[in-house]
N, C-alpha and C. Protein backbone atom coordinates (compact mmCIF):
# COMPACT_ATOMS: atom_id res chain seq x y z
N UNK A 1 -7.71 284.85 83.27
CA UNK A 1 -7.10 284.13 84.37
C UNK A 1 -7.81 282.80 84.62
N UNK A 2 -9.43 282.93 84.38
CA UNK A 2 -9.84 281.38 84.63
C UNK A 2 -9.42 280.42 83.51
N UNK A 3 -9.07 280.78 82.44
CA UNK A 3 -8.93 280.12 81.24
C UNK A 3 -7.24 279.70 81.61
N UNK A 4 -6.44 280.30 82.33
CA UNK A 4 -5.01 279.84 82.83
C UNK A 4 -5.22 278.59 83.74
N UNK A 5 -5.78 279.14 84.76
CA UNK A 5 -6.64 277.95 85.69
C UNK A 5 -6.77 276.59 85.64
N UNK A 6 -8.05 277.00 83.87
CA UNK A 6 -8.53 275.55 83.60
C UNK A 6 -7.38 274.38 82.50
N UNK A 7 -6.80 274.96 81.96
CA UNK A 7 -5.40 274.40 81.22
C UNK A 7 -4.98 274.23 82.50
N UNK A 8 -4.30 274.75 83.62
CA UNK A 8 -3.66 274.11 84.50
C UNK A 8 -4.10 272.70 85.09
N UNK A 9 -5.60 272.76 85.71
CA UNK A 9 -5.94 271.84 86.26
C UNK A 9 -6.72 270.81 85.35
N UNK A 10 -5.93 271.07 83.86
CA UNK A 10 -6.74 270.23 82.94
C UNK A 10 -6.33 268.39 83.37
N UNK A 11 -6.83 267.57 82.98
CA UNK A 11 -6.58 266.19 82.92
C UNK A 11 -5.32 266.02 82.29
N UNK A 12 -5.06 266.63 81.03
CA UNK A 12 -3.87 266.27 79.97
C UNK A 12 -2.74 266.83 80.41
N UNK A 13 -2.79 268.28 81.06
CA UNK A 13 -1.92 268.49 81.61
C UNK A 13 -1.13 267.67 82.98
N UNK A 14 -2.13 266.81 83.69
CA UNK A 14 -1.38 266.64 84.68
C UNK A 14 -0.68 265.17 84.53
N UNK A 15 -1.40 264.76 83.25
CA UNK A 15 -1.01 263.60 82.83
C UNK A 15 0.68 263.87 81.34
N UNK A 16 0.77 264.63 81.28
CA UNK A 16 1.61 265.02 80.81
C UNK A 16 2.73 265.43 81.52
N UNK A 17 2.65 265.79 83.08
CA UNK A 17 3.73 266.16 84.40
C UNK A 17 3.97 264.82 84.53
N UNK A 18 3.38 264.12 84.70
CA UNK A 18 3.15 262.37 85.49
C UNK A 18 4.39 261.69 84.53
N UNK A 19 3.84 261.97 83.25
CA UNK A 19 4.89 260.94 82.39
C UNK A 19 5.77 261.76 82.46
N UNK A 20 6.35 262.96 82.31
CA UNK A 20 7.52 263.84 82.45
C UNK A 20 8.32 263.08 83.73
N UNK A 21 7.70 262.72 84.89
CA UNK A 21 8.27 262.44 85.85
C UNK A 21 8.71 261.19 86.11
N UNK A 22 7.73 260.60 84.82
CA UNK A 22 7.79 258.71 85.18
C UNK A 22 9.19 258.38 83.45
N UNK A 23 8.94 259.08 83.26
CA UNK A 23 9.67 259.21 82.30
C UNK A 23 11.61 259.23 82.43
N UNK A 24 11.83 260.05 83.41
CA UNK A 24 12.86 259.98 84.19
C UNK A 24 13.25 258.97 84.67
N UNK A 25 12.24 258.81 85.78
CA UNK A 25 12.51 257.31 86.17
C UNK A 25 12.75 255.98 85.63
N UNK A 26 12.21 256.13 84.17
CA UNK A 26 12.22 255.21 83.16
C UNK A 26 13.61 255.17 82.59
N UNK A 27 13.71 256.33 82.50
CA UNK A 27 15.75 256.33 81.92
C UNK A 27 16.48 256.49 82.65
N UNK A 28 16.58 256.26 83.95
CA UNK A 28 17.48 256.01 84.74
C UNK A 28 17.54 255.21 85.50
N UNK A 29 16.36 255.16 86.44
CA UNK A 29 16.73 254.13 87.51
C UNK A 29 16.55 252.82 87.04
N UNK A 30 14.84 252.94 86.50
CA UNK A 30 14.68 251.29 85.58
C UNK A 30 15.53 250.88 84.97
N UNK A 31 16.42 252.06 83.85
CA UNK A 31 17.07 251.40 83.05
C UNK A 31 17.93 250.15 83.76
N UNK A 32 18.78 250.86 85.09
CA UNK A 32 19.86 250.31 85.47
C UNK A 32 19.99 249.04 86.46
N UNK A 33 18.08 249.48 87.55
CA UNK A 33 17.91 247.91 88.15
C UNK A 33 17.10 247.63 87.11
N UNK A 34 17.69 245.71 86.66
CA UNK A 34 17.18 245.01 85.92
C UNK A 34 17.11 243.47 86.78
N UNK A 35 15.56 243.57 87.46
CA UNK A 35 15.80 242.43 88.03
C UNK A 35 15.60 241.12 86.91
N UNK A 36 15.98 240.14 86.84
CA UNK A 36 15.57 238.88 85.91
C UNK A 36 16.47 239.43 84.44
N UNK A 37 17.78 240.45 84.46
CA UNK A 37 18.10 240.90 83.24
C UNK A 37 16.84 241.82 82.49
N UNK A 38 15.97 242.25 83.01
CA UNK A 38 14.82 242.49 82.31
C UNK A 38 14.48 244.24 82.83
N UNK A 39 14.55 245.21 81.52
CA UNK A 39 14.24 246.51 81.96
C UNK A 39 12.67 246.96 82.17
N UNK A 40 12.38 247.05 83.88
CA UNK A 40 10.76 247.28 83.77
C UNK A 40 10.45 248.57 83.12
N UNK A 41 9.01 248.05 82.92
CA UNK A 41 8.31 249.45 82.29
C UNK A 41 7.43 250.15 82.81
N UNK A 42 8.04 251.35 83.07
CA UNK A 42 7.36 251.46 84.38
C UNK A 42 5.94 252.93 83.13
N UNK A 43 6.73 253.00 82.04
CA UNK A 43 5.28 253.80 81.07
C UNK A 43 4.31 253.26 80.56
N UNK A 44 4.62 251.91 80.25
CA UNK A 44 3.91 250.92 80.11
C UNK A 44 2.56 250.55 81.28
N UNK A 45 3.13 250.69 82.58
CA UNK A 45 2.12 250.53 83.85
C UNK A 45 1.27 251.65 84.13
N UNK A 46 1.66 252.88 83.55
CA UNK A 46 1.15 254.04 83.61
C UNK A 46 -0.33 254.10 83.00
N UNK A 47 0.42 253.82 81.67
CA UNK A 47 -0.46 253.52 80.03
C UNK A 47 -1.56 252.68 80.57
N UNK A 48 -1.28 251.38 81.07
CA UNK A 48 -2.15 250.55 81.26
C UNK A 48 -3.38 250.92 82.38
N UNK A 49 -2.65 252.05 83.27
CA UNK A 49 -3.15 252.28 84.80
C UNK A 49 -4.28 253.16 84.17
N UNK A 50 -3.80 253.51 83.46
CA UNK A 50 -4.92 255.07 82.77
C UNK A 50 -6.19 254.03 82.65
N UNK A 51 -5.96 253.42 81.67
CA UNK A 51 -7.19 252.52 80.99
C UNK A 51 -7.84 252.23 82.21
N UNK A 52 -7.66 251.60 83.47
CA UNK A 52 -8.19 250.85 84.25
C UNK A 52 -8.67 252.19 85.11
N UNK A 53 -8.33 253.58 85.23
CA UNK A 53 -8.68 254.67 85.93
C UNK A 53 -9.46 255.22 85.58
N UNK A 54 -9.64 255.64 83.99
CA UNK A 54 -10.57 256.57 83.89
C UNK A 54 -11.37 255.87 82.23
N UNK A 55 -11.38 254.71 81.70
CA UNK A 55 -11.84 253.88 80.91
C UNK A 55 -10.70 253.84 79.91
N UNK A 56 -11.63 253.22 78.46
CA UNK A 56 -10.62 252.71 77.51
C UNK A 56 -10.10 253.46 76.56
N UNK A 57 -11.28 254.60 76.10
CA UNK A 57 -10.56 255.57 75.74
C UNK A 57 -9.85 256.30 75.63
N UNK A 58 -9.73 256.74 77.08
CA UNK A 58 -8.88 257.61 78.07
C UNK A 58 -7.31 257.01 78.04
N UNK A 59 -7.38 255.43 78.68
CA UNK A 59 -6.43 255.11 78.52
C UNK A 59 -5.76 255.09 76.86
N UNK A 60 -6.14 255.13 75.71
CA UNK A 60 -5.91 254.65 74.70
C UNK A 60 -5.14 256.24 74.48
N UNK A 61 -5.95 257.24 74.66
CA UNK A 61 -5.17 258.40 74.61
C UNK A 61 -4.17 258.55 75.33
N UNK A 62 -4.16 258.89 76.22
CA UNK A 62 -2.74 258.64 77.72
C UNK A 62 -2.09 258.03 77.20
N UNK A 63 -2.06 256.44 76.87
CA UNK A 63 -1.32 255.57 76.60
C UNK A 63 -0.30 255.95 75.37
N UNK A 64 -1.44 256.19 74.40
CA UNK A 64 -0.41 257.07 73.40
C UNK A 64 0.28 258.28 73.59
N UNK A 65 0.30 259.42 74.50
CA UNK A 65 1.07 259.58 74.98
C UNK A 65 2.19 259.67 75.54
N UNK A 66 2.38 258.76 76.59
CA UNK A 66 3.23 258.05 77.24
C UNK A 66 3.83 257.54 76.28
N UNK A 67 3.78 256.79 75.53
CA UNK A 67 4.56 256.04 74.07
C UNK A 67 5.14 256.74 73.23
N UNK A 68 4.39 257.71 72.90
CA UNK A 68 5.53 259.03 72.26
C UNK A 68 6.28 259.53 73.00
N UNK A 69 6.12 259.59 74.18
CA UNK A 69 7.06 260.40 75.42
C UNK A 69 7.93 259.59 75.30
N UNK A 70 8.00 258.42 75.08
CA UNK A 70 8.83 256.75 75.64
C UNK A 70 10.05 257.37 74.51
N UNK A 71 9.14 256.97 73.00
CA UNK A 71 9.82 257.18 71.61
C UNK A 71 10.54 258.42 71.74
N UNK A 72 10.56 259.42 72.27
CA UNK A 72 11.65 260.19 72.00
C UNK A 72 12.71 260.10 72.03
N UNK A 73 12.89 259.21 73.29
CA UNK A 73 14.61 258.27 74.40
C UNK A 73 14.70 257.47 73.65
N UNK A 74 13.88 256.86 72.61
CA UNK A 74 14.45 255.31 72.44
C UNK A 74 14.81 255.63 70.82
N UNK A 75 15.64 254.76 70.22
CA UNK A 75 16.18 254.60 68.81
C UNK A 75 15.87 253.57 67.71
N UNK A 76 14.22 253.35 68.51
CA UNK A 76 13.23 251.94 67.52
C UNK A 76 12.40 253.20 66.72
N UNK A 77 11.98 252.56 65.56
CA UNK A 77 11.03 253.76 64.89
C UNK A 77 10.10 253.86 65.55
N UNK A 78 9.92 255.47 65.10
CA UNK A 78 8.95 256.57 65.83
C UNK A 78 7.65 256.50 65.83
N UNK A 79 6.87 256.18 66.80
CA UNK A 79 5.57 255.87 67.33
C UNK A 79 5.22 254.48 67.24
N UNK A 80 6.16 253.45 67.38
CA UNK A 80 6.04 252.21 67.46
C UNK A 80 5.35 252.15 68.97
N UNK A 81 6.43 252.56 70.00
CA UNK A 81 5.74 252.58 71.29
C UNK A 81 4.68 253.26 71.30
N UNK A 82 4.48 254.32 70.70
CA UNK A 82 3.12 254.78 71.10
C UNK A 82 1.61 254.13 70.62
N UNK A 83 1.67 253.04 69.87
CA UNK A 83 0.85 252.35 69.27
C UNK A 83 0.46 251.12 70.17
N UNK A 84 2.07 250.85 70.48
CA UNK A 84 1.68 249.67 71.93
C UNK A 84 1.12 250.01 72.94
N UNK A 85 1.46 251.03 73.63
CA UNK A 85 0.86 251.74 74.93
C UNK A 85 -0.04 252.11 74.59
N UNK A 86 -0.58 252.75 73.39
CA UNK A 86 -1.88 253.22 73.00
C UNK A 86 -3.10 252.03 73.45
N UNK A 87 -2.43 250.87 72.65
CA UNK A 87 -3.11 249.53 72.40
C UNK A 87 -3.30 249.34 74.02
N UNK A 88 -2.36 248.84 74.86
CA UNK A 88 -1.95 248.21 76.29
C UNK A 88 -3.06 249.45 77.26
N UNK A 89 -3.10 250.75 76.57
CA UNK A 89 -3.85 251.08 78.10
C UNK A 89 -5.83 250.79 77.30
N UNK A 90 -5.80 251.22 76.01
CA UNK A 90 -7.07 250.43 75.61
C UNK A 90 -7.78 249.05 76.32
N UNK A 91 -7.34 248.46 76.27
CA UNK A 91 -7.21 246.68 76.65
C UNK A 91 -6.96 246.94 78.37
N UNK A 92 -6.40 247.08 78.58
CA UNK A 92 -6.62 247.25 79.94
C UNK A 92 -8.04 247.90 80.55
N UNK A 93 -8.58 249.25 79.79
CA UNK A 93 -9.75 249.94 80.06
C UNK A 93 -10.58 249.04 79.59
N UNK A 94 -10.53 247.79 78.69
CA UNK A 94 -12.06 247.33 78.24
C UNK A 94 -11.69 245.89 79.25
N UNK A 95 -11.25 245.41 79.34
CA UNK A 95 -10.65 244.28 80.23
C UNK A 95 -11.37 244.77 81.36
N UNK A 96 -11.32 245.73 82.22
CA UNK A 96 -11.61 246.47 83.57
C UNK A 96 -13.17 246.11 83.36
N UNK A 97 -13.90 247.49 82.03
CA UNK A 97 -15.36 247.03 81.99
C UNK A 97 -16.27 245.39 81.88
N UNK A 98 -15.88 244.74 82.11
CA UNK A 98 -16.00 243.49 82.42
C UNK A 98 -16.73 243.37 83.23
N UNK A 99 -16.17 243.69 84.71
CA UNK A 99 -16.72 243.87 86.20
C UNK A 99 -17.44 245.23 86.32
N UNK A 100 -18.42 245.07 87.04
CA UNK A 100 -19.32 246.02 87.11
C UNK A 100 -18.81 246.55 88.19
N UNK A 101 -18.30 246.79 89.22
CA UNK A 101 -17.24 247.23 90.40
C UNK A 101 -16.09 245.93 90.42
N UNK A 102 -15.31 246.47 89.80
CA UNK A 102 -14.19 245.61 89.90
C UNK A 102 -13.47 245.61 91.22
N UNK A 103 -13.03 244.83 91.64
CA UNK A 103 -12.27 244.39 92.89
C UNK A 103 -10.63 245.09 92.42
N UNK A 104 -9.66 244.73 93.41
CA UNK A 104 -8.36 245.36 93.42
C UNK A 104 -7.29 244.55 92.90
N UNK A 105 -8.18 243.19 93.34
CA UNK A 105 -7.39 241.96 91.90
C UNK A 105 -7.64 242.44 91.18
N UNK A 106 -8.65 241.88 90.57
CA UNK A 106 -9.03 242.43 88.91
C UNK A 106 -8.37 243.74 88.27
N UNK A 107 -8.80 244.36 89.06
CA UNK A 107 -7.54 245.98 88.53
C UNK A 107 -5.71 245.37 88.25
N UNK A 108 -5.67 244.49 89.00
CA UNK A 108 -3.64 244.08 89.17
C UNK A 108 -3.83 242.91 88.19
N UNK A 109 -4.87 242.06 87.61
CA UNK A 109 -4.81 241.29 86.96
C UNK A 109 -5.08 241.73 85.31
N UNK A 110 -5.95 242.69 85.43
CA UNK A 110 -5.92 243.31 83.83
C UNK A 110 -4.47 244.30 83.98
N UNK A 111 -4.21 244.92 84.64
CA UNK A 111 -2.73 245.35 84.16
C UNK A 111 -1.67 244.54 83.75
N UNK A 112 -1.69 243.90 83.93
CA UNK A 112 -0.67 242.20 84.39
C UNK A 112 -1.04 241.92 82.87
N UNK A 113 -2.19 241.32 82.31
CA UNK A 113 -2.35 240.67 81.43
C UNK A 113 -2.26 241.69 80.07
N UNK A 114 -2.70 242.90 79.88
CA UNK A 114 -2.45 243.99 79.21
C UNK A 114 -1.09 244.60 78.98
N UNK A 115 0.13 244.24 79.92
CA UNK A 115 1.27 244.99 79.95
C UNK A 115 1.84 244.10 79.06
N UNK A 116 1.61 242.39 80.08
CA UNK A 116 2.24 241.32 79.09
C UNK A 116 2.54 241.31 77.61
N UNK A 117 0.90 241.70 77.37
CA UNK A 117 0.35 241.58 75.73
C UNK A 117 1.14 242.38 74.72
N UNK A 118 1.18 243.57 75.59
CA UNK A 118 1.66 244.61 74.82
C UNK A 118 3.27 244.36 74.22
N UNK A 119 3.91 243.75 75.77
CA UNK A 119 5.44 243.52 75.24
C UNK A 119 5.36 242.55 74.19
N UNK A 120 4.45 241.13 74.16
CA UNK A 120 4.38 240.61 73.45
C UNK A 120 3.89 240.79 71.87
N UNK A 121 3.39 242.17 71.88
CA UNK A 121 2.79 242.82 70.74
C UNK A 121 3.96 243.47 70.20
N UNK A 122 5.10 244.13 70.86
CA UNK A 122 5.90 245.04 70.55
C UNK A 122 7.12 245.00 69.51
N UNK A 123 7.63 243.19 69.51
CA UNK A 123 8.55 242.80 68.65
C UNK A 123 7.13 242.30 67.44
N UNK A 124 6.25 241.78 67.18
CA UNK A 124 5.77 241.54 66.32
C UNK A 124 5.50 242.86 65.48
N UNK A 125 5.10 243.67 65.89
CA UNK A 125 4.48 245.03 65.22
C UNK A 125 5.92 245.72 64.67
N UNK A 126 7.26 245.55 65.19
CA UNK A 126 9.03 245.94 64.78
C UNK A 126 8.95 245.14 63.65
N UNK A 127 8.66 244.08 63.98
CA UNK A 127 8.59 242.86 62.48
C UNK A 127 7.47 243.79 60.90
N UNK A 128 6.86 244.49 61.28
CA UNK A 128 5.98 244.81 60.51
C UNK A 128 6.35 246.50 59.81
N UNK A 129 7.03 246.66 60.73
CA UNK A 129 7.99 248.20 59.95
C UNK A 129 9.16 247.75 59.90
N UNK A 130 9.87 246.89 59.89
CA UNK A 130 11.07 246.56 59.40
C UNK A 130 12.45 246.35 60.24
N UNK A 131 11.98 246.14 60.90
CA UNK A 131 13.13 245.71 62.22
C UNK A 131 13.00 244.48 62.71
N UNK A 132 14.25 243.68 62.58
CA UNK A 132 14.46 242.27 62.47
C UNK A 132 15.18 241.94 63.94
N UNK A 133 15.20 240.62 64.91
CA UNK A 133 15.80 240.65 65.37
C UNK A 133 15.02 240.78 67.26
N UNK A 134 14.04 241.23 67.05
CA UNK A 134 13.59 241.50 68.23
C UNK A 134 12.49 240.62 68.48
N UNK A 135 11.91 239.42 67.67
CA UNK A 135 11.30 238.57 68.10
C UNK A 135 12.38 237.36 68.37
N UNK A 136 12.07 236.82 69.65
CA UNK A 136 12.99 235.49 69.96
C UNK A 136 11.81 234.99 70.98
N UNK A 137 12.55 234.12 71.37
CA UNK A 137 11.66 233.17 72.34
C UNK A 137 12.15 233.69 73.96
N UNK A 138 13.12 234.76 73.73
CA UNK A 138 12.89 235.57 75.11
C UNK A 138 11.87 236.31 75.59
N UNK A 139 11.61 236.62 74.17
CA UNK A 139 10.30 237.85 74.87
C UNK A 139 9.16 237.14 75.63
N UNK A 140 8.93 236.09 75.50
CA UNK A 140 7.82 235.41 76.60
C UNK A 140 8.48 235.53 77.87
N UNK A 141 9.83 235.44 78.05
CA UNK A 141 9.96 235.48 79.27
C UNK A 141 10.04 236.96 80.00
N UNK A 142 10.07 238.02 79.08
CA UNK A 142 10.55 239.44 79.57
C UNK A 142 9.02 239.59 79.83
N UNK A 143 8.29 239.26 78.74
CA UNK A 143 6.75 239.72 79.03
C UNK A 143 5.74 239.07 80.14
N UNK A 144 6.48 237.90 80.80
CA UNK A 144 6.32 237.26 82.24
C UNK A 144 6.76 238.39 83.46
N UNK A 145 7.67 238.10 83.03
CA UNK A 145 8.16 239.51 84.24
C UNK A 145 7.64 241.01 84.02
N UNK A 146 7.48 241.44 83.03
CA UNK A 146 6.89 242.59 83.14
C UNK A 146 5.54 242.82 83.79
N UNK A 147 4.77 241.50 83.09
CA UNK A 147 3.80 241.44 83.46
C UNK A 147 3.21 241.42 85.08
N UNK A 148 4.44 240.76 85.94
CA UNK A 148 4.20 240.37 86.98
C UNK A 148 4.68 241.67 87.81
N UNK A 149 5.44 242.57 87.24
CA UNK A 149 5.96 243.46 87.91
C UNK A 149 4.94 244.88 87.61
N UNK A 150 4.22 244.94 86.76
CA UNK A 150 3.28 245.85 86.80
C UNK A 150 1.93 245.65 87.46
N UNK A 151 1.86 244.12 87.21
CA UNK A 151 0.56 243.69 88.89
C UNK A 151 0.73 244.03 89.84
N UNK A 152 2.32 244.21 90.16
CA UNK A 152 2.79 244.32 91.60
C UNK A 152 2.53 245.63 92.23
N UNK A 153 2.77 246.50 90.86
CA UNK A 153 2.61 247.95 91.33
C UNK A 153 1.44 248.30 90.48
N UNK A 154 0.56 248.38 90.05
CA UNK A 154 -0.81 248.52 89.60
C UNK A 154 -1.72 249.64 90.36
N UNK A 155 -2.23 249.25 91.99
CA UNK A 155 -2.73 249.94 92.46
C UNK A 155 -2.30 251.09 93.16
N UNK A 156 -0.88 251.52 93.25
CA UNK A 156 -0.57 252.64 93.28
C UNK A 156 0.01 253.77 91.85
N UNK A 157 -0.59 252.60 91.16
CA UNK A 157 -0.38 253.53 89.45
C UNK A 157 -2.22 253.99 89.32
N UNK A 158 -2.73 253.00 89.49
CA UNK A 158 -4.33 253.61 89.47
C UNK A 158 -4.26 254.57 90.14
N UNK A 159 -4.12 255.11 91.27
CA UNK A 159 -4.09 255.59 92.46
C UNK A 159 -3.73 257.32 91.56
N UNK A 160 -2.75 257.12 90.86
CA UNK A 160 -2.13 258.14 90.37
C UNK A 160 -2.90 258.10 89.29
N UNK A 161 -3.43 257.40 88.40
CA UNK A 161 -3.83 257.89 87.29
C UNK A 161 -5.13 258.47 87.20
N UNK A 162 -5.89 258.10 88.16
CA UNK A 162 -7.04 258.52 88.54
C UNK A 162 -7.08 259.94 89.29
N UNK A 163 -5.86 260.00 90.05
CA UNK A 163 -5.91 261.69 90.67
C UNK A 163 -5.56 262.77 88.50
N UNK A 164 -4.97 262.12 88.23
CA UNK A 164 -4.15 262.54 86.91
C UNK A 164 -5.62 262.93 86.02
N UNK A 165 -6.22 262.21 85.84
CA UNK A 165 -7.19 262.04 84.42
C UNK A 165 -8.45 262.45 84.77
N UNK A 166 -9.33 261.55 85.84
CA UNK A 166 -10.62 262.03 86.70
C UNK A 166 -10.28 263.07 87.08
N UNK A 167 -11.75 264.31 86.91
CA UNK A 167 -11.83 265.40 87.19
C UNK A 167 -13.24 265.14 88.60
N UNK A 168 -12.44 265.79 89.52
CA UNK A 168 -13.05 265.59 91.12
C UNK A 168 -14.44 266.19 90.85
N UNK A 169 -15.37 266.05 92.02
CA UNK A 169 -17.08 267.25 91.55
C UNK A 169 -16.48 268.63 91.82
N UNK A 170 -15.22 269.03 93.04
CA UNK A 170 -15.10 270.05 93.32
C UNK A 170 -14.36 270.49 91.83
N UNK A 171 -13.87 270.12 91.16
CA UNK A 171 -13.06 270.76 89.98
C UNK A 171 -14.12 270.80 89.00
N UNK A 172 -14.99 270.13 88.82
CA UNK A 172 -16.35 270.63 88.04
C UNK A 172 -17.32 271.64 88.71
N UNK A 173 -17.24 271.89 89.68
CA UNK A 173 -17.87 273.15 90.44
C UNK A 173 -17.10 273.99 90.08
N UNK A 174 -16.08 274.17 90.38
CA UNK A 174 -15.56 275.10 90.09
C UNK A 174 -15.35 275.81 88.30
N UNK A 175 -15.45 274.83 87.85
CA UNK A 175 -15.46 275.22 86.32
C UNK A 175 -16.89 276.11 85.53
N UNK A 176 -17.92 275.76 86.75
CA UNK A 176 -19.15 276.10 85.72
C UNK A 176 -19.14 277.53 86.37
């Protein structure tokens, strides 16, 4: 029974409910409000939130994650997203270590600049497995807005990714 327990209140597990849930939201509601013509990403902010919650590693795992979760819905080859989000919550977690107590900018400004990157990473890396067509001179502008729209919501994605991934002292008490 403690071994049920500790899988329950594992990190991966709850980060695996999180994207289950953000995931939804991703194919439906995002899909359909598109402010600026532009579909936010709201797994992408997740991915990135990880990195900045619980470091770069962490995020790099999560992130990949979330990107395979993404790749299942979507009809671009398989684990493309998960390589970006992998990448986007990495970079976000080493971006963060920078500041030795980072402020709540800095947290909305490495998400911001990490989400950007990533969209901007996402048609180049399609270019590199064989999908034509998805680099234009729009994507600077989608990766403006994304960017600005995952700053916006940043600290209530930390907020979550940190209850998600960080394990509390009481959940390490309780484990030993």
């Amino acid at each position: 029974m403690k071994r049920f327990f500790a899988i329950i209140e594992s990190p991966f597990t709850r980060a695996v409910l999180i994207g289950i849930i953000v995931l939804s939201f991703q194919t439906t509601l995002f899909n359909t409000l598109r402010p600026f013509s532009v579909v936010m990403q709201v797994m992408l902010l997740c991915s990135a939130a990880s990195g900045v919650a619980a470091g770069s590693e962490s995020g790099a795992i999560a992130g990949f994650m979330f990107g395979f979760m993404y790749d299942m819905v979507l009809t671009s080859p398989f684990g493309l997203s998960a390589l970006v989000f992998g990448f986007a919550g990495y970079m976000a977690g080493g971006v963060n270590t920078f500041a030795y107590s980072p402020r709540w900018w800095f947290k909305m400004l490495s998400i911001g600049i990490s989400s950007a990157a990533a969209v901007l990473i996402y048609p180049a890396a399609s270019l590199v497995v064989g999908v034509d067509g998805l680099l234009q001179t729009r994507v600077i502008g989608v990766a403006f807005t994304v960017g600005l729209f995952n700053a916006a919501f940043a600290l209530p994605a930390v907020f979550l990714m940190r209850w998600a991934l960080v394990k509390s002292k009481k959940q390490m008490l309780w484990a030993e």
